[in-house]
Protein backbone atom coordinates (compact mmCIF):
# COMPACT_ATOMS: atom_id res chain seq x y z
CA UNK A 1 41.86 5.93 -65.23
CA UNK A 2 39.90 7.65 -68.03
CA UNK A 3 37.00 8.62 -65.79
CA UNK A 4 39.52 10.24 -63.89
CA UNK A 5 40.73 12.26 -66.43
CA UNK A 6 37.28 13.17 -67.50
CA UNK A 7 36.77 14.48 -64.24
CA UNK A 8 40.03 16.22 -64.03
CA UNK A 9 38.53 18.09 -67.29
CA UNK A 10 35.18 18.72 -66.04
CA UNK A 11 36.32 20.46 -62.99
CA UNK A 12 38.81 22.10 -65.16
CA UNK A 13 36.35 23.39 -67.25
CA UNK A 14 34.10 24.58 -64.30
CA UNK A 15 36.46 26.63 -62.83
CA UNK A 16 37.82 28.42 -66.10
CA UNK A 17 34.29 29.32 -66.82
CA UNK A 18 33.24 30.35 -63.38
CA UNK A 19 36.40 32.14 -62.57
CA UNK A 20 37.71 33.47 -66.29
CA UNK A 21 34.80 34.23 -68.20
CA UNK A 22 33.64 37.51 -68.00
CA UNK A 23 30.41 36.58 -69.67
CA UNK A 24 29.94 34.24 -66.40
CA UNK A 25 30.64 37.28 -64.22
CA UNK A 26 28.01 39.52 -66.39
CA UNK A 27 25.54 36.67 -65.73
CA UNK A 28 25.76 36.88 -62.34
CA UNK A 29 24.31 39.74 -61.83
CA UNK A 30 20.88 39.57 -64.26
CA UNK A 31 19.88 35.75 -63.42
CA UNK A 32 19.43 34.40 -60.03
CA UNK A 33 18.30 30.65 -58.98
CA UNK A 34 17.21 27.88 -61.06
CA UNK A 35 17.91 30.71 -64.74
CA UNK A 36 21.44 31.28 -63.98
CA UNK A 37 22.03 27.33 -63.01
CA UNK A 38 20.41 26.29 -65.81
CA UNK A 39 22.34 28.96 -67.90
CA UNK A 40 25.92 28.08 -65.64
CA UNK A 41 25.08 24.58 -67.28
CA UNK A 42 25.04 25.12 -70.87
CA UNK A 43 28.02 27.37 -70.47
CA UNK A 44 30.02 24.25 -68.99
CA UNK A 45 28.27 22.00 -71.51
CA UNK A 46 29.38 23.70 -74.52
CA UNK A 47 32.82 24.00 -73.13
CA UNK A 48 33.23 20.08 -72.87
CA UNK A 49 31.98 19.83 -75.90
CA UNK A 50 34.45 22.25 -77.43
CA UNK A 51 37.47 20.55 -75.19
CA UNK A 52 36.69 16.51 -76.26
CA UNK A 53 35.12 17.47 -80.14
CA UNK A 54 31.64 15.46 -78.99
């Protein structure tokens, strides 16, 4: 049940950043490939941490 939910919040907080953050849609544009993965990730990392205080 609480894996679940984590993953509930992780695909949450995937799709707020990829589809509400105009940073993310700024991004797009300058980095391509493995850059704007890597970059993609630490967005989505720092917005976990920010949702479960870790």
């Amino acid at each position: 049940q609480p894996v679940q939910r984590v993953h509930d919040e992780v695909e949450f907080a995937i799709n707020c950043y990829r589809y509400h953050t105009p940073a993310g849609m700024d991004m797009e544009k300058e980095v391509q490939g493995e850059d704007r993965l890597n970059l993609e990730l630490q967005c989505i990392k720092q917005a976990l941490v920010k949702q479960f205080d870790l």
